[in-house]
PDB file of N, CA and C in Angstrom:
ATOM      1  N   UNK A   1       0.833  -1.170   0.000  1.00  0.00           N
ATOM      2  CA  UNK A   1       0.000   0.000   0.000  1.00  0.00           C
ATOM      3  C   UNK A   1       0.882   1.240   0.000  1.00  0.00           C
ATOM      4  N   UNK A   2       0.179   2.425  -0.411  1.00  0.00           N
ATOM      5  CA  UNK A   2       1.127   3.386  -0.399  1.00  0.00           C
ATOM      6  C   UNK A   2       0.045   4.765   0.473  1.00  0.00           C
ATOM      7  N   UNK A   3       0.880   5.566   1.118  1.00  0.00           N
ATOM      8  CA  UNK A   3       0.405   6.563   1.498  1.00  0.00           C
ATOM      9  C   UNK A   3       1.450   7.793   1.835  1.00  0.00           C
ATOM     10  N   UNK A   4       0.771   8.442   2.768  1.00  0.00           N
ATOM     11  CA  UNK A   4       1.696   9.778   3.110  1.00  0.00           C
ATOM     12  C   UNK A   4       1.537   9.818   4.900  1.00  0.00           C
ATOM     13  N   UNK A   5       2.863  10.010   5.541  1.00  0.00           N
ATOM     14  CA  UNK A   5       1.999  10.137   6.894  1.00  0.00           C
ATOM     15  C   UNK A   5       1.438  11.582   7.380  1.00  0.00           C
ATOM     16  N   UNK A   6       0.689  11.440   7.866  1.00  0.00           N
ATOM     17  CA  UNK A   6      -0.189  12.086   8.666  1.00  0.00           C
ATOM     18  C   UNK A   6       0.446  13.216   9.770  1.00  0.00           C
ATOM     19  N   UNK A   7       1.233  12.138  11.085  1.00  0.00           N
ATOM     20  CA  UNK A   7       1.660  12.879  11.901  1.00  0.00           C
ATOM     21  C   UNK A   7       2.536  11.793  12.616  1.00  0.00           C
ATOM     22  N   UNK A   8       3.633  11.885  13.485  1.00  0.00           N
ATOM     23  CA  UNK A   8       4.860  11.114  13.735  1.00  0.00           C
ATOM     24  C   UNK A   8       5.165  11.372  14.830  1.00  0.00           C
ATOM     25  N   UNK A   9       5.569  10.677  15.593  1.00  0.00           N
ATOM     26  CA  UNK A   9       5.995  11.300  17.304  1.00  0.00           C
ATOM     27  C   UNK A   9       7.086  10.861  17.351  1.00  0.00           C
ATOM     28  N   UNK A  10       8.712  11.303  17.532  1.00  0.00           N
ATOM     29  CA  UNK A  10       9.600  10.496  17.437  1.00  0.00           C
ATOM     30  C   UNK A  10      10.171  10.326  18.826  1.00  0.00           C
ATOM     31  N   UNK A  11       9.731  10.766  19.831  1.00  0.00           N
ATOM     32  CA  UNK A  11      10.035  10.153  21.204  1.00  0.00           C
ATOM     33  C   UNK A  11       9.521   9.248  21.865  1.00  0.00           C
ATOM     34  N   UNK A  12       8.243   9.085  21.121  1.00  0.00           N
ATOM     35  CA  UNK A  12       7.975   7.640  21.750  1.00  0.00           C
ATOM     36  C   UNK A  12       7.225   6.238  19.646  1.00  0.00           C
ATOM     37  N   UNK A  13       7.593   6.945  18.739  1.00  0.00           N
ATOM     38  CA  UNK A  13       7.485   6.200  17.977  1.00  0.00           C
ATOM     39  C   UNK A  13       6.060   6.140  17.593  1.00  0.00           C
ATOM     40  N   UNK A  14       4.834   7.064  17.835  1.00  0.00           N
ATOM     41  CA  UNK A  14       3.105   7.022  17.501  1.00  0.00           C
ATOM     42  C   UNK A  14       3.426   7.809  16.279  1.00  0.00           C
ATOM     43  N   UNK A  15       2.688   7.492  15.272  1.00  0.00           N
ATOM     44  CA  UNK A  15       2.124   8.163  14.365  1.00  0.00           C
ATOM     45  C   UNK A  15       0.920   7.575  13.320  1.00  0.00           C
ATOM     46  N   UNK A  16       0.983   8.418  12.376  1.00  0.00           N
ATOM     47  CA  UNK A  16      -0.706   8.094  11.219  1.00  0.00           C
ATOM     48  C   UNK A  16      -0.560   7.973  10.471  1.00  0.00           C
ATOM     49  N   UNK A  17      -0.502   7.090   9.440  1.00  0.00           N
ATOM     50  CA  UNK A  17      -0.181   7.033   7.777  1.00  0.00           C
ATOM     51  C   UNK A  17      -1.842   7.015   7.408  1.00  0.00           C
ATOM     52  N   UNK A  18      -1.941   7.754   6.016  1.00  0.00           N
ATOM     53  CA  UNK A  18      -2.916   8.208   5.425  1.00  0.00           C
ATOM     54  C   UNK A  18      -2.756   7.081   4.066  1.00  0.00           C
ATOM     55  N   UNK A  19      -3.852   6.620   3.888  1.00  0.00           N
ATOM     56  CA  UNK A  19      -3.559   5.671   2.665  1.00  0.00           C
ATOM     57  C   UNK A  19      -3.997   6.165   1.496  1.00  0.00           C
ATOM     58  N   UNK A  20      -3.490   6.102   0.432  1.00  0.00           N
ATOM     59  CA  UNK A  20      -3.836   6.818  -0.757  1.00  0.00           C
ATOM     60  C   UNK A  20      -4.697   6.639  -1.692  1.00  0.00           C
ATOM     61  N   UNK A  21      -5.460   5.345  -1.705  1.00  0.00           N
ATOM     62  CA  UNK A  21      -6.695   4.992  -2.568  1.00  0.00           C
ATOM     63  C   UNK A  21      -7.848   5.225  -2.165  1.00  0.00           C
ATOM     64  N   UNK A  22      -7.978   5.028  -0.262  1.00  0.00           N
ATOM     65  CA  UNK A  22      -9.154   6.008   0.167  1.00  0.00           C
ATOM     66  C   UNK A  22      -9.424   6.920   0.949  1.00  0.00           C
ATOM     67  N   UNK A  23      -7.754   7.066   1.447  1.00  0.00           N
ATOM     68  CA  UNK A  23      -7.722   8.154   2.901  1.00  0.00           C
ATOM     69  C   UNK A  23      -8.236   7.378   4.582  1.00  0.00           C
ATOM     70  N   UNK A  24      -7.764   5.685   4.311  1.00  0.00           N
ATOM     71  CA  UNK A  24      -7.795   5.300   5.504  1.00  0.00           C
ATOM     72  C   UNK A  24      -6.823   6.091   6.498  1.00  0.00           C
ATOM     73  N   UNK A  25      -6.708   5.908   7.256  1.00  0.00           N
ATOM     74  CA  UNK A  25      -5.905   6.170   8.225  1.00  0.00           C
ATOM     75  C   UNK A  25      -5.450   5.005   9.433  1.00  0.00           C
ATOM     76  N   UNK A  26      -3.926   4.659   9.482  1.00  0.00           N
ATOM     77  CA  UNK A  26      -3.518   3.429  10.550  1.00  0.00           C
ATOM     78  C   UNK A  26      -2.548   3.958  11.272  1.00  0.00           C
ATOM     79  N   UNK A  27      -2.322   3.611  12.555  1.00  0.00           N
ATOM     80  CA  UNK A  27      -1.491   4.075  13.913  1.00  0.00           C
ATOM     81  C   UNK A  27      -0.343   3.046  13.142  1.00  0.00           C
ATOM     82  N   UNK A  28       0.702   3.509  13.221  1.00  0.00           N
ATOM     83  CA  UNK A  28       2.174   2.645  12.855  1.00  0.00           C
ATOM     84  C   UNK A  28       2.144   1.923  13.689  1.00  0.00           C
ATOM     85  N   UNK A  29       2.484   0.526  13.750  1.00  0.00           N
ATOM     86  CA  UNK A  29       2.866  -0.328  14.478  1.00  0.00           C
ATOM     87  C   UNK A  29       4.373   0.109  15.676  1.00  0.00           C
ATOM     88  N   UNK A  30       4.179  -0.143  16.676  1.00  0.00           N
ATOM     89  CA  UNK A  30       6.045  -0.408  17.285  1.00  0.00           C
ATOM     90  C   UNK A  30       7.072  -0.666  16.596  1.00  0.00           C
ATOM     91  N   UNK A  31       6.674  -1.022  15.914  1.00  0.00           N
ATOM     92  CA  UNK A  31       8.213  -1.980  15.007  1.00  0.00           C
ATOM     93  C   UNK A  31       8.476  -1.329  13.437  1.00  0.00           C
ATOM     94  N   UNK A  32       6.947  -0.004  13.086  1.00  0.00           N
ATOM     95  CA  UNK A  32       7.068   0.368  11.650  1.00  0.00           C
ATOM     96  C   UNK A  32       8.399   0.224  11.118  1.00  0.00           C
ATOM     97  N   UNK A  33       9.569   0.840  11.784  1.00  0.00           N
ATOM     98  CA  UNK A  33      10.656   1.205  11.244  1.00  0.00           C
ATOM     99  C   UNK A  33      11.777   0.656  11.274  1.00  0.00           C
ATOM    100  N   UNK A  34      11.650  -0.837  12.232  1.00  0.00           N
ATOM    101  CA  UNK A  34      12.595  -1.833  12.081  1.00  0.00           C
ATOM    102  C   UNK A  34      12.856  -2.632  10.372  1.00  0.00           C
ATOM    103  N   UNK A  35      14.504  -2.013  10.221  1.00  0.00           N
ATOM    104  CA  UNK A  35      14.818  -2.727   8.556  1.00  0.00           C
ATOM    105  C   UNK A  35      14.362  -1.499   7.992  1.00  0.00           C
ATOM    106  N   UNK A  36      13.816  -0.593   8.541  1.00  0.00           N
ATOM    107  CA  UNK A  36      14.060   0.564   7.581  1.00  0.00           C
ATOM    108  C   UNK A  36      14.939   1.819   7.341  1.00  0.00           C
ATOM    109  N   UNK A  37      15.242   2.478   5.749  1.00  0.00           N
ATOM    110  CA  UNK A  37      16.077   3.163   6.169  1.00  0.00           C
ATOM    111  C   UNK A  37      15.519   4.462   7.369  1.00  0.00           C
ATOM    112  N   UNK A  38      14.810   4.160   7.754  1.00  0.00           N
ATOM    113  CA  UNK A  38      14.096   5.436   8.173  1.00  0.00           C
ATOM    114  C   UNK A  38      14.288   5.470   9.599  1.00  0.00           C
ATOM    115  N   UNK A  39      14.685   6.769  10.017  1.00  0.00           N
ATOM    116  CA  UNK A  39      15.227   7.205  11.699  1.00  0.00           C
ATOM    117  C   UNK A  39      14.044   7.684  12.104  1.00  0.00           C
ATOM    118  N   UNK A  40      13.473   8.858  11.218  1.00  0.00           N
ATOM    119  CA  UNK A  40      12.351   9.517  11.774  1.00  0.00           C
ATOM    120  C   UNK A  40      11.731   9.534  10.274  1.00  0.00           C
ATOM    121  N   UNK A  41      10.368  10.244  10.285  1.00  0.00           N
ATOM    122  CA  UNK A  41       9.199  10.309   9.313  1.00  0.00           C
ATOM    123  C   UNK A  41       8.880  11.729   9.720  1.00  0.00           C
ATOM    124  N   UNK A  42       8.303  12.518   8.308  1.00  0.00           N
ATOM    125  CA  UNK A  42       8.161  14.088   8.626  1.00  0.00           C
ATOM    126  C   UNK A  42       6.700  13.783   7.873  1.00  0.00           C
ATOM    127  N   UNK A  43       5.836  14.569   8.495  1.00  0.00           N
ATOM    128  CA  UNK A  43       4.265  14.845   7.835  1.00  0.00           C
ATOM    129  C   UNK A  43       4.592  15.100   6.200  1.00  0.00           C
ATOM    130  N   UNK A  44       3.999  14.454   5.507  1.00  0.00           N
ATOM    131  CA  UNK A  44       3.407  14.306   4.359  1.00  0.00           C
ATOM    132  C   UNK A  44       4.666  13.355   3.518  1.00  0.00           C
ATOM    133  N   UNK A  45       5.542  13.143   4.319  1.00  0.00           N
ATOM    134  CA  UNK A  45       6.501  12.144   3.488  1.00  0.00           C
ATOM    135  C   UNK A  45       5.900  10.593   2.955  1.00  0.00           C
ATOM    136  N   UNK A  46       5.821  10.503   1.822  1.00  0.00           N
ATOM    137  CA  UNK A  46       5.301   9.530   1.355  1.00  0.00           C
ATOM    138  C   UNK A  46       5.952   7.990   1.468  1.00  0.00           C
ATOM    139  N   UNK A  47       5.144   6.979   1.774  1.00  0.00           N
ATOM    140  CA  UNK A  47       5.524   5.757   2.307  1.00  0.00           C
ATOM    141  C   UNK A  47       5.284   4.573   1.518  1.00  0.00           C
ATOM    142  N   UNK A  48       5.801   3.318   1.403  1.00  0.00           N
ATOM    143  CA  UNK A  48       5.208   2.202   1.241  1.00  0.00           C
ATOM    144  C   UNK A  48       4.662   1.503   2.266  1.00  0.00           C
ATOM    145  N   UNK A  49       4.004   0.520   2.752  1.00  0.00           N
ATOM    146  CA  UNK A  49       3.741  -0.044   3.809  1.00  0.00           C
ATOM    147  C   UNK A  49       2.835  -0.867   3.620  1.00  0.00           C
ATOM    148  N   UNK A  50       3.138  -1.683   4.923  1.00  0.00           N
ATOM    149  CA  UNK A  50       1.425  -3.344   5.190  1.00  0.00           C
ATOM    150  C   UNK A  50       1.232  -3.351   6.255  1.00  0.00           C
ATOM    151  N   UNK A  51      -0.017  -3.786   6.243  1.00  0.00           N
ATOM    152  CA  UNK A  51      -0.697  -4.053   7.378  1.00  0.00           C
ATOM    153  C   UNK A  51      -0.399  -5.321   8.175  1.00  0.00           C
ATOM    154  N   UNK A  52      -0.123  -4.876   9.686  1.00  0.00           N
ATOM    155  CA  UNK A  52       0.038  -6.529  10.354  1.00  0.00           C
ATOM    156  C   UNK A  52      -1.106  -7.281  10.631  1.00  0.00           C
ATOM    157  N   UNK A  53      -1.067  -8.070  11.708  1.00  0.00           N
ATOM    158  CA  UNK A  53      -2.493  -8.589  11.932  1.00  0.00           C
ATOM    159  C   UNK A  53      -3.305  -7.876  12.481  1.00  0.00           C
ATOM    160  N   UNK A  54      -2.760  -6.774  13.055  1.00  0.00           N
ATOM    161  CA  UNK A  54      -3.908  -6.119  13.883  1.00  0.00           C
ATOM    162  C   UNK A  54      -4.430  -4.604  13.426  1.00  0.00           C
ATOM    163  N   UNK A  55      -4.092  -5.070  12.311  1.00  0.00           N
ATOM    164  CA  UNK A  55      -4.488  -3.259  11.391  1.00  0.00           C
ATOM    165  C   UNK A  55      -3.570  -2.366  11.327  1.00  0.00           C
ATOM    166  N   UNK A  56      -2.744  -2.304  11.939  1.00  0.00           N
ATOM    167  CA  UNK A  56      -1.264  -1.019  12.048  1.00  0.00           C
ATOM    168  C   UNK A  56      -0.342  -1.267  10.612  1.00  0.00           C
ATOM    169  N   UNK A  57       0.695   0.146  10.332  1.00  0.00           N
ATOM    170  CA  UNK A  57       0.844  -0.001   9.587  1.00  0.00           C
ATOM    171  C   UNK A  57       2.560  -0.512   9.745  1.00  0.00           C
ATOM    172  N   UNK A  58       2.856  -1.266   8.808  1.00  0.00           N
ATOM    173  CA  UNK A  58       4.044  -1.209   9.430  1.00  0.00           C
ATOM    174  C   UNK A  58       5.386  -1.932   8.090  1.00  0.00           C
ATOM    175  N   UNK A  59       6.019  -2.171   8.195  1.00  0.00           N
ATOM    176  CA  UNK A  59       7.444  -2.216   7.377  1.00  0.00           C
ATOM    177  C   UNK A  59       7.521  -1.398   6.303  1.00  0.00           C
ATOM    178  N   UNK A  60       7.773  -0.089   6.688  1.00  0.00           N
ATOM    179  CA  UNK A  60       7.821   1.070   6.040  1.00  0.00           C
ATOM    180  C   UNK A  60       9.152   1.434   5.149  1.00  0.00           C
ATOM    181  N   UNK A  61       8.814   1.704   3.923  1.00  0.00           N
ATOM    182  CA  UNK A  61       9.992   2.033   2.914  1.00  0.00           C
ATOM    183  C   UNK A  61       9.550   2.915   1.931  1.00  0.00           C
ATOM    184  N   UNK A  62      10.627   3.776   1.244  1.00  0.00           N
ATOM    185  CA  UNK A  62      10.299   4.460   0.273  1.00  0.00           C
ATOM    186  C   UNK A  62      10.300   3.316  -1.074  1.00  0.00           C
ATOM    187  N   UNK A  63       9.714   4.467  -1.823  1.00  0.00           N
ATOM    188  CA  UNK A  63       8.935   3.363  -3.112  1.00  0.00           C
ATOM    189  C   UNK A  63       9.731   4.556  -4.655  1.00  0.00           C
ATOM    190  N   UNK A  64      10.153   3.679  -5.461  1.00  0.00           N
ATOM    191  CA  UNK A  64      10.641   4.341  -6.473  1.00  0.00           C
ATOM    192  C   UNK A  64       9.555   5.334  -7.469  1.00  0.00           C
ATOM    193  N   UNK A  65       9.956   6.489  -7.459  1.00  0.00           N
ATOM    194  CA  UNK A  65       8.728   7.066  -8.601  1.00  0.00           C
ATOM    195  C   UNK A  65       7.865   6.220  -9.012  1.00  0.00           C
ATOM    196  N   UNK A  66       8.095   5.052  -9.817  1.00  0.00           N
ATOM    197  CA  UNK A  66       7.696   4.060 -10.481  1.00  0.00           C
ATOM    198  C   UNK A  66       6.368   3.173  -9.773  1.00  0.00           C
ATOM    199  N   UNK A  67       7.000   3.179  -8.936  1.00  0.00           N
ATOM    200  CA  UNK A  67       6.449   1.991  -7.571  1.00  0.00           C
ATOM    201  C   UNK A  67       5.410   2.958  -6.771  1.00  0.00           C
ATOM    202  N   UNK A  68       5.229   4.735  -6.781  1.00  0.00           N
ATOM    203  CA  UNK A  68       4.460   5.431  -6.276  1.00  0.00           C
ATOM    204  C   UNK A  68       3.450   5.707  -7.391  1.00  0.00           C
ATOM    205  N   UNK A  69       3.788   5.445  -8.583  1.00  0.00           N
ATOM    206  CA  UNK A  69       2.955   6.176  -9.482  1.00  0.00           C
ATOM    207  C   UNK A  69       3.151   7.601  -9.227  1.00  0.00           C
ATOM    208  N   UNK A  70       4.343   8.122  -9.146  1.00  0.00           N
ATOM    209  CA  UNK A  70       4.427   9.164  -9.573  1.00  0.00           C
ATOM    210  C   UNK A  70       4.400   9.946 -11.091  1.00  0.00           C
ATOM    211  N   UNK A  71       4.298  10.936 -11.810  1.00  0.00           N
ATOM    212  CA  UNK A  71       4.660  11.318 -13.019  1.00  0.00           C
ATOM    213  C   UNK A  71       5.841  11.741 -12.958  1.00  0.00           C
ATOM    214  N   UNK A  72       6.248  11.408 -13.940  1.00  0.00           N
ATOM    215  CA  UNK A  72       7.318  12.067 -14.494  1.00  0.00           C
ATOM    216  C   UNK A  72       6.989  12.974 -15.445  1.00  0.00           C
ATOM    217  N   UNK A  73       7.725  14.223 -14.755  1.00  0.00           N
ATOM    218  CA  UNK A  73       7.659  15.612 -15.524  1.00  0.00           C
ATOM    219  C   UNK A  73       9.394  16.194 -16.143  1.00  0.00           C
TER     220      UNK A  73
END
């Protein structure tokens, strides 16, 4: 899935990823950022991510233009 997050807490690791096909919204898991390159997450930085078993979002990575459906301009 792909989205953008929302909002990020980096002292204790809470935040919101916004999903991009309908504007769900999921609390990151504890572990989002284990294996990722990612230290911290800034509002509206765009994500890859899945869902665990319990709805959170979590093994978070950036996604190539390609892989976001971005345009190329």
């Amino acid at each position: 899935m792909q989205g953008v997050i929302k909002a990020f807490d980096p002292s204790n690791g809470d935040g919101i990823v916004v999903r991009d096909t309908d504007l769900s919204e999921y609390n990151l898991a504890p572990n989002a950022l284990e294996g990722s390159i990612f230290r911290m997450l800034r509002q509206g930085q765009r994500v890859v991510f899945v869902l665990d078993a319990s709805g959170r979002a979590t093994s978070l990575s950036l996604g190539s233009e390609s892989d976001m459906g971005t345009p190329i301009v």
